[in-house]
C-alpha atoms as a PDB file:
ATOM      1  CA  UNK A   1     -15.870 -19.399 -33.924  1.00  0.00           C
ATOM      2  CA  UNK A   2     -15.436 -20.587 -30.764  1.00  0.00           C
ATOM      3  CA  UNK A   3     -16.460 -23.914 -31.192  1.00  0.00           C
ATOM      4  CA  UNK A   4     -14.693 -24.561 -34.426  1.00  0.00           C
ATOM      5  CA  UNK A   5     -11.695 -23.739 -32.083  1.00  0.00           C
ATOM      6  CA  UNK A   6     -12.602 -25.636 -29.019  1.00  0.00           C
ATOM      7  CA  UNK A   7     -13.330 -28.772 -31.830  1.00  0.00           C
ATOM      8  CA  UNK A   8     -10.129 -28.086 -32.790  1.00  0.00           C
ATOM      9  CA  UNK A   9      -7.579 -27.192 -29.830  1.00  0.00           C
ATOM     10  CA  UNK A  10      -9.211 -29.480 -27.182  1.00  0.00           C
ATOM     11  CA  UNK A  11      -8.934 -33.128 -26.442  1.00  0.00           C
ATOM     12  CA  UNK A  12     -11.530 -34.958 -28.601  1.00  0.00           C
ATOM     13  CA  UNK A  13     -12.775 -36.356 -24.958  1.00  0.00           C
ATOM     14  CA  UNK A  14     -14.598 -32.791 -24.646  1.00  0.00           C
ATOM     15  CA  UNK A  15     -18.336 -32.641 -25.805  1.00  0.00           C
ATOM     16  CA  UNK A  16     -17.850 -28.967 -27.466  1.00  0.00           C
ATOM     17  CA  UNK A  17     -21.318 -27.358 -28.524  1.00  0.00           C
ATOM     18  CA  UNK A  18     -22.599 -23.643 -29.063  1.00  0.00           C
ATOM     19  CA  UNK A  19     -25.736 -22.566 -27.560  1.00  0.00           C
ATOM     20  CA  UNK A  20     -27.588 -19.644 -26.624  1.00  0.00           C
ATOM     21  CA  UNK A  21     -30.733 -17.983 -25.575  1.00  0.00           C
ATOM     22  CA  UNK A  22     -32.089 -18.352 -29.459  1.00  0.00           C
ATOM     23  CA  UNK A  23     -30.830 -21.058 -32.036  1.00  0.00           C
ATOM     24  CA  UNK A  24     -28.673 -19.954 -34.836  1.00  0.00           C
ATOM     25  CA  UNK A  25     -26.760 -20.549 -37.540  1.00  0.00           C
ATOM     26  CA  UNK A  26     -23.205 -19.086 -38.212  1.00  0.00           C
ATOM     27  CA  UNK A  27     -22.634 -15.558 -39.551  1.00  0.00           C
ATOM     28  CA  UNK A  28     -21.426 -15.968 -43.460  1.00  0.00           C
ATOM     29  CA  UNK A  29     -18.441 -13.875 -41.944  1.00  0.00           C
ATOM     30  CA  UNK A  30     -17.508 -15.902 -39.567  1.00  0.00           C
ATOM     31  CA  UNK A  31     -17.246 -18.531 -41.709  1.00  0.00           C
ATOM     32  CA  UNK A  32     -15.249 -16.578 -44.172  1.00  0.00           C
ATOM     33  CA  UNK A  33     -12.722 -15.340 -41.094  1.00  0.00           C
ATOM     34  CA  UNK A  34     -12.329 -19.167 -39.457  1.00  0.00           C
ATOM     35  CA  UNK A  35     -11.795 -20.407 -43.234  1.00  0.00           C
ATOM     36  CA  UNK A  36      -8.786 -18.227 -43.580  1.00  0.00           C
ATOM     37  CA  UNK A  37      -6.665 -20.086 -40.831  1.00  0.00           C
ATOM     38  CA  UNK A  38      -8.278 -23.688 -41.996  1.00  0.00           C
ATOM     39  CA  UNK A  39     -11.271 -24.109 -39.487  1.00  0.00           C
ATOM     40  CA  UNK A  40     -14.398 -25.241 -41.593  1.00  0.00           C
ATOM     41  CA  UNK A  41     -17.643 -24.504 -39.471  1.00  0.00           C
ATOM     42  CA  UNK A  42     -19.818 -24.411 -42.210  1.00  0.00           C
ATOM     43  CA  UNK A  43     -21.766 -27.226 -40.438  1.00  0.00           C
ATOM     44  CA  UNK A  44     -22.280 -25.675 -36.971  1.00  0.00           C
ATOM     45  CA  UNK A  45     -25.413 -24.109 -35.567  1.00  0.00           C
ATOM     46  CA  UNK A  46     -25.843 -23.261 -32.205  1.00  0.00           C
ATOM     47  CA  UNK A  47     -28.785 -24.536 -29.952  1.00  0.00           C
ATOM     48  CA  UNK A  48     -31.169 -22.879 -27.873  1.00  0.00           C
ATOM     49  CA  UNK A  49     -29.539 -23.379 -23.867  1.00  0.00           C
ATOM     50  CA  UNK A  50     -31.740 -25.572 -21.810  1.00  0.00           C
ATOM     51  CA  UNK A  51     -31.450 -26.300 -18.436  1.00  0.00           C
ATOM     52  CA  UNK A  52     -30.952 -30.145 -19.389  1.00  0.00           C
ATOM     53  CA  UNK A  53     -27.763 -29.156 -21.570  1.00  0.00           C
ATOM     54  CA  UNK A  54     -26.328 -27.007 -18.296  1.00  0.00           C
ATOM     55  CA  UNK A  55     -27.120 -30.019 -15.831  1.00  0.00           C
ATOM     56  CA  UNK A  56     -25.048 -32.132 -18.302  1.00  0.00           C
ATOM     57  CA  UNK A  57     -22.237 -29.381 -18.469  1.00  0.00           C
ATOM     58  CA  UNK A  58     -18.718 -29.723 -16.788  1.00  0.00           C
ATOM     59  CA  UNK A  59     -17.710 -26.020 -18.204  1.00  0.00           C
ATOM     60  CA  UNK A  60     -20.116 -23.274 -19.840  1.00  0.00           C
ATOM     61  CA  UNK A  61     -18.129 -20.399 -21.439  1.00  0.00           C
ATOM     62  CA  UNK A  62     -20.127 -17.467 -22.336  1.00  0.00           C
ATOM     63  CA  UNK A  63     -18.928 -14.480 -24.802  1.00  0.00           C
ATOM     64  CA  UNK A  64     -19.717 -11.106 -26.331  1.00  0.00           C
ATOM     65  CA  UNK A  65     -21.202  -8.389 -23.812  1.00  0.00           C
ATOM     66  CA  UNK A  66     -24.050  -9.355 -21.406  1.00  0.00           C
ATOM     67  CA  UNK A  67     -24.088 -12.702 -21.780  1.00  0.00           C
ATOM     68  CA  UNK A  68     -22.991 -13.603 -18.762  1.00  0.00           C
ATOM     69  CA  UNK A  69     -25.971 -11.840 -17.584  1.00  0.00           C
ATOM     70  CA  UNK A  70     -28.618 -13.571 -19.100  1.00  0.00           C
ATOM     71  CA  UNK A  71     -26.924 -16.868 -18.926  1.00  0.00           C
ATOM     72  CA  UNK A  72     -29.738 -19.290 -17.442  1.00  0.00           C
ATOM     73  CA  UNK A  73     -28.456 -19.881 -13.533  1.00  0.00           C
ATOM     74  CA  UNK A  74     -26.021 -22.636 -13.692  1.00  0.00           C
ATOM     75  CA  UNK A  75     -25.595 -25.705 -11.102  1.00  0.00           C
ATOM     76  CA  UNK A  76     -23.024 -25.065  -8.704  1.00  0.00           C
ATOM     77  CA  UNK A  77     -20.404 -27.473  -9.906  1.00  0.00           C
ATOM     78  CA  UNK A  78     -20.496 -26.220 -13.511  1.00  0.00           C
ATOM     79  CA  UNK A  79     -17.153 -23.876 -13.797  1.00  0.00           C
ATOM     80  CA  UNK A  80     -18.711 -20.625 -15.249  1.00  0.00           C
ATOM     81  CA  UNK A  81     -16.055 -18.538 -17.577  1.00  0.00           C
ATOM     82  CA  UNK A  82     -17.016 -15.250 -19.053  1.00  0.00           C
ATOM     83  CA  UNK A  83     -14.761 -13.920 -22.483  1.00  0.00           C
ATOM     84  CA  UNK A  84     -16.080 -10.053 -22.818  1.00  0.00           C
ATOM     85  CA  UNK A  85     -15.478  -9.800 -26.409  1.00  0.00           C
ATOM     86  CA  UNK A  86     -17.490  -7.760 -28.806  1.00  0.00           C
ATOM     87  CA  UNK A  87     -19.869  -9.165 -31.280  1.00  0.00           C
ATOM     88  CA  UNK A  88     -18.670  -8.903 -34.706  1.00  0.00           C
ATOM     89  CA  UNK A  89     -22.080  -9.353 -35.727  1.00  0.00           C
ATOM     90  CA  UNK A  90     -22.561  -6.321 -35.030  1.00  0.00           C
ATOM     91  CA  UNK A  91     -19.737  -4.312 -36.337  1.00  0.00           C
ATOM     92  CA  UNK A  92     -20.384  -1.610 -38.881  1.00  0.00           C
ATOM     93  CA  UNK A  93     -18.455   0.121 -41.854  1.00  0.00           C
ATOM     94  CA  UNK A  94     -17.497  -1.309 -45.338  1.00  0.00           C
ATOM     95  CA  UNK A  95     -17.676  -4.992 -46.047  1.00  0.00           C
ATOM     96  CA  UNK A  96     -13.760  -4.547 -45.414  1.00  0.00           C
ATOM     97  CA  UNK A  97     -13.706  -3.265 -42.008  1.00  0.00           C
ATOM     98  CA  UNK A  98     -16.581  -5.803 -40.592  1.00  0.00           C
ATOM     99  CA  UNK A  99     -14.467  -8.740 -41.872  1.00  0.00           C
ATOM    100  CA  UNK A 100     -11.454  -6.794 -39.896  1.00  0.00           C
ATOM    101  CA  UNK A 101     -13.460  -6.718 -36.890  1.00  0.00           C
ATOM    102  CA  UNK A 102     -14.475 -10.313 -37.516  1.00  0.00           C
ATOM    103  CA  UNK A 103     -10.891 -11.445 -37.537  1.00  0.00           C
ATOM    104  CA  UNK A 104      -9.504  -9.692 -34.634  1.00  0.00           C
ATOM    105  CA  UNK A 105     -12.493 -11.106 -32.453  1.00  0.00           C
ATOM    106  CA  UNK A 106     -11.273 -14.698 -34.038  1.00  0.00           C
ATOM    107  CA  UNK A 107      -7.688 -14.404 -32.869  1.00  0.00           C
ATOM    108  CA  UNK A 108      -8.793 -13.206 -29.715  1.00  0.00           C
ATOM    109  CA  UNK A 109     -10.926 -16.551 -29.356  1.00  0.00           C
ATOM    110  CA  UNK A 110      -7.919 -18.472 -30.582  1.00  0.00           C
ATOM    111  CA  UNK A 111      -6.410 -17.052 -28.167  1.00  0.00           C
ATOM    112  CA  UNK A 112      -8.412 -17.749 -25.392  1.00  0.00           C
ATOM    113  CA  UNK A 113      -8.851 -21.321 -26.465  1.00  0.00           C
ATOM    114  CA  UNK A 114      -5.315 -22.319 -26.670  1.00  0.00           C
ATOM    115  CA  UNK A 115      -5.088 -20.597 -23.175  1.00  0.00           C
ATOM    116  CA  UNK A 116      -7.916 -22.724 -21.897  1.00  0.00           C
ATOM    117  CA  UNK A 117      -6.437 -26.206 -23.411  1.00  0.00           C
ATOM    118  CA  UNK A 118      -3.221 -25.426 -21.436  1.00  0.00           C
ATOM    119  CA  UNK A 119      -5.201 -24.792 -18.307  1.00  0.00           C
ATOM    120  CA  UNK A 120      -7.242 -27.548 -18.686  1.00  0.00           C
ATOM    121  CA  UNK A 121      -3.766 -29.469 -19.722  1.00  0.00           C
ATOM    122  CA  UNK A 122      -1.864 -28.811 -16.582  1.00  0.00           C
END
């Protein structure tokens, strides 16, 4: 969700990619939530983080719990920026209440992202 933000909100200048400690693709949810306010990210997939990707990397945000912590060590002059939000992936409930917990970690990220553009902006 992220991503499909960043795509989005940033300036098309920025190289905007997901990646992680294992390759995935996106959670039908998410796509479901980010559809609702017009983001398609049907196509995204997130890559497995190498250290080639994080030598090439101006910015590396990280999200959901202990990422942060086992975020491969980054070279110093890569800015390092750490969102603590849940994983919806791994809300429980009915159907209803996951895609609830789904959307309020997407307008967090929105959130987040427009904040970042204007910081990145000024």
């Amino acid at each position: 969700m992220a991503e499909g933000f960043a795509r989005q909100l940033l300036p098309a200048t920025w190289q905007v990619a997901s990646a992680g400690l294992e390759a995935q693709g996106v959670n039908p949810r998410a796509i479901r939530v980010m559809r609702e306010v017009g983001v398609d990210i049907t196509a995204q997939r997130s890559t497995r983080l190498d250290p080639s990707a994080l030598a090439q990397a101006t910015m590396i945000v990280t999200l959901c719990g202990d990422a942060r912590d086992h975020c491969p060590v980054t070279p110093a002059m890569v800015t390092r920026e750490h969102w603590p939000l849940p994983d919806p992936a791994q809300a429980t409930g009915t159907p209803e209440q996951q895609l609830a917990v789904f959307r309020a970690v997407r307008d967090e990220i929105r959130q987040r992202v427009v904040a970042l553009a204007q910081q990145l902006a000024d």
